[in-house]
N, C-alpha and C. Protein backbone atom coordinates (compact mmCIF):
# COMPACT_ATOMS: atom_id res chain seq x y z
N UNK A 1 -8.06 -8.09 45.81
CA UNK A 1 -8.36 -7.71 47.18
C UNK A 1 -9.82 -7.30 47.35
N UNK A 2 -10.34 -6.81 46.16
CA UNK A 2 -11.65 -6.15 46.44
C UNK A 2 -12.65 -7.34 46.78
N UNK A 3 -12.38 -8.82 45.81
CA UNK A 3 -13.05 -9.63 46.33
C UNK A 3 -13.18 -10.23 47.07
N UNK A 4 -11.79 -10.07 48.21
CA UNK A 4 -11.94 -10.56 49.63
C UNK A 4 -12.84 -9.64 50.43
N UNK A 5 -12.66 -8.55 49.93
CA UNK A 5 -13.47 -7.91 51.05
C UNK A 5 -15.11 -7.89 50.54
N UNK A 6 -15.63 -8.44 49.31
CA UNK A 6 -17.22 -8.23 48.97
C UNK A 6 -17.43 -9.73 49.45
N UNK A 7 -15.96 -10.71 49.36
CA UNK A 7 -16.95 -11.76 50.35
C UNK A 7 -17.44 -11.90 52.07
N UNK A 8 -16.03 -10.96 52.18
CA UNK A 8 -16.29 -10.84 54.22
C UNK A 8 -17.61 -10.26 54.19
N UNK A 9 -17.74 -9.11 53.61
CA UNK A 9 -19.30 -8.33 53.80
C UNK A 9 -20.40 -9.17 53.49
N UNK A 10 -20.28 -9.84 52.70
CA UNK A 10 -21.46 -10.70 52.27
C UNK A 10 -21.61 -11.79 53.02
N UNK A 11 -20.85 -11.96 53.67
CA UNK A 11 -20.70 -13.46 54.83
C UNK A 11 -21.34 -12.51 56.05
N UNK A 12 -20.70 -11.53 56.53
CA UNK A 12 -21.26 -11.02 57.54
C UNK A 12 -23.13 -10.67 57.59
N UNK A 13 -23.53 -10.33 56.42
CA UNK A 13 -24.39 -9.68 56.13
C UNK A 13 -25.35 -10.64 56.28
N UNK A 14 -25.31 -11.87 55.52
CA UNK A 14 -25.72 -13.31 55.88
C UNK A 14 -26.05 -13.59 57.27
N UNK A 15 -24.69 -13.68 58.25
CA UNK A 15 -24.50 -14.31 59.16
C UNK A 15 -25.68 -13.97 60.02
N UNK A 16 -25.77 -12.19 59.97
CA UNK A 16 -26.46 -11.39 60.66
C UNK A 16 -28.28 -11.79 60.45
N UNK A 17 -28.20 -11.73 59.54
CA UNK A 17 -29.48 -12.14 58.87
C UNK A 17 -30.09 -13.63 59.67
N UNK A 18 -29.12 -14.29 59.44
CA UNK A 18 -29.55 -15.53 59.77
C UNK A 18 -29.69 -15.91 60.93
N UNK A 19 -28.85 -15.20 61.91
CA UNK A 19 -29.15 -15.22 63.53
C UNK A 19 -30.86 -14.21 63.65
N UNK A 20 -30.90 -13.68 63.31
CA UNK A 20 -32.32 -12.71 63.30
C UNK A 20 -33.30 -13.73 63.16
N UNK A 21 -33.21 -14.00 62.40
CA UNK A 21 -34.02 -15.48 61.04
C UNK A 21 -34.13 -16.58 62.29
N UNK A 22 -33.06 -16.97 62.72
CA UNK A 22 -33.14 -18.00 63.95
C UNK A 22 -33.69 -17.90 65.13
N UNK A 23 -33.36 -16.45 65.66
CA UNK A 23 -33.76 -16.04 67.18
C UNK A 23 -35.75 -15.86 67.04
N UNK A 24 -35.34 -14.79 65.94
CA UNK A 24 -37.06 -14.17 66.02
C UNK A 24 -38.35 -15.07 65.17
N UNK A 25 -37.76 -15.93 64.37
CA UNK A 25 -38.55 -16.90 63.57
C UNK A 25 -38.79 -18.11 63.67
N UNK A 26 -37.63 -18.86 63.64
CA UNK A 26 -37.35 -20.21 63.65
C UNK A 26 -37.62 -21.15 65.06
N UNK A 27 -36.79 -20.16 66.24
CA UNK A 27 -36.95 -20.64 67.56
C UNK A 27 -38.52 -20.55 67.96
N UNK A 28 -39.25 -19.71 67.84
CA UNK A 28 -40.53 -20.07 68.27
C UNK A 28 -41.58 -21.09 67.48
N UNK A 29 -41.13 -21.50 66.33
CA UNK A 29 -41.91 -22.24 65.52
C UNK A 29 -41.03 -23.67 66.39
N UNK A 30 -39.99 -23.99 66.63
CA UNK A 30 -39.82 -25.38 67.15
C UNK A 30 -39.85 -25.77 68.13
N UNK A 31 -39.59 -24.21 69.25
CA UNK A 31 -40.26 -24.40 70.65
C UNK A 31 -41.73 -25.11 70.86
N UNK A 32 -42.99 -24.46 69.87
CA UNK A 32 -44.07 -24.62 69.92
C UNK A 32 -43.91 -26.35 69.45
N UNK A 33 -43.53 -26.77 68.20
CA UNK A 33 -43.45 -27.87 67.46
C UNK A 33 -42.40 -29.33 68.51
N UNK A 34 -41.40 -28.59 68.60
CA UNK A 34 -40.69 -29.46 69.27
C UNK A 34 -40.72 -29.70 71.13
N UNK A 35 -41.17 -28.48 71.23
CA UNK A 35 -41.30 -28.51 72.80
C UNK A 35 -39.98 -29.19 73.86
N UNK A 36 -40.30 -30.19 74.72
CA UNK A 36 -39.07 -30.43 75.20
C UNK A 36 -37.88 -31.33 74.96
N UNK A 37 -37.99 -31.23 73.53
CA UNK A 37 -37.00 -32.08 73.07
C UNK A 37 -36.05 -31.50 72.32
N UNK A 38 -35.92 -30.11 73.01
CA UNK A 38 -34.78 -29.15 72.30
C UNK A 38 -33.72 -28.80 73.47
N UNK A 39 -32.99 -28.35 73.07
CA UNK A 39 -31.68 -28.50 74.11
C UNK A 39 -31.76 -27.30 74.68
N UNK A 40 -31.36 -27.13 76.35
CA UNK A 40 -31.94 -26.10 76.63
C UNK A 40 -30.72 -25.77 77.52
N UNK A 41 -29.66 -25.73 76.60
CA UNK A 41 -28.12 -25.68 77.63
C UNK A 41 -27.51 -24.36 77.07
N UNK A 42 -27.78 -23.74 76.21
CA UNK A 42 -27.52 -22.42 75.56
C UNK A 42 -26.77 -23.10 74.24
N UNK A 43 -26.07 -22.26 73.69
CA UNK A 43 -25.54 -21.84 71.95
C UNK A 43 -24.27 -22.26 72.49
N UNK A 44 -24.52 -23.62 71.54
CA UNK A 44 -22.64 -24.45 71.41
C UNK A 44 -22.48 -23.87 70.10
N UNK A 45 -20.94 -22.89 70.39
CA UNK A 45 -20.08 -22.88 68.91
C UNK A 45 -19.84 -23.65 67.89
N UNK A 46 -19.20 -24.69 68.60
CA UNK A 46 -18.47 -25.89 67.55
C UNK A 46 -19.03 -26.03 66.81
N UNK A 47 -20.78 -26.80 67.01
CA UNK A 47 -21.50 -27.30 66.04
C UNK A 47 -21.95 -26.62 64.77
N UNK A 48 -22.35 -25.20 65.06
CA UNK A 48 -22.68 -23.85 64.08
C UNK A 48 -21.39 -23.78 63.50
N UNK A 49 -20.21 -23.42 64.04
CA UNK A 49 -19.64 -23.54 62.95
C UNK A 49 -19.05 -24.55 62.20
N UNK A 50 -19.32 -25.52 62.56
CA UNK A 50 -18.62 -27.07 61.93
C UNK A 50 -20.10 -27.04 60.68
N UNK A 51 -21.14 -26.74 61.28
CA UNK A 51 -22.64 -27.02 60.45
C UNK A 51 -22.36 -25.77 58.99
N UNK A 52 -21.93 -24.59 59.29
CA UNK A 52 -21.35 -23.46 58.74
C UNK A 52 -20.13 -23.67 57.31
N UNK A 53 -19.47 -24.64 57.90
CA UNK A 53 -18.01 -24.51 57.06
C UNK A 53 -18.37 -25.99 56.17
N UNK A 54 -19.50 -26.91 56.60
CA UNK A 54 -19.44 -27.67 55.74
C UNK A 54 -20.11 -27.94 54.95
């Protein structure tokens, strides 16, 4: 049991990280780079987590 729960924490801990990593880092480097050829319809689930689980 203990290792279900050091993986939920460690997934969460990640997850968190990586939205930070995305919002405050990543998005302004491809805004600038990619400009209007980024999708500008908001945050589809499916794909993150289909991109996530595989």
């Amino acid at each position: 049991m203990s290792l279900v729960i050091l993986f939920v924490a460690t997934s969460l801990i990640f997850l968190i990280a990586d939205a930070v990593m995305l919002r405050s880092v990543i998005q302004p480097v491809f805004a600038r780079h990619l400009g209007d050829a980024l999708y500008e319809g908001g945050f589809r689930l499916l794909p993150a987590v289909l991109f996530y689980l595989t």
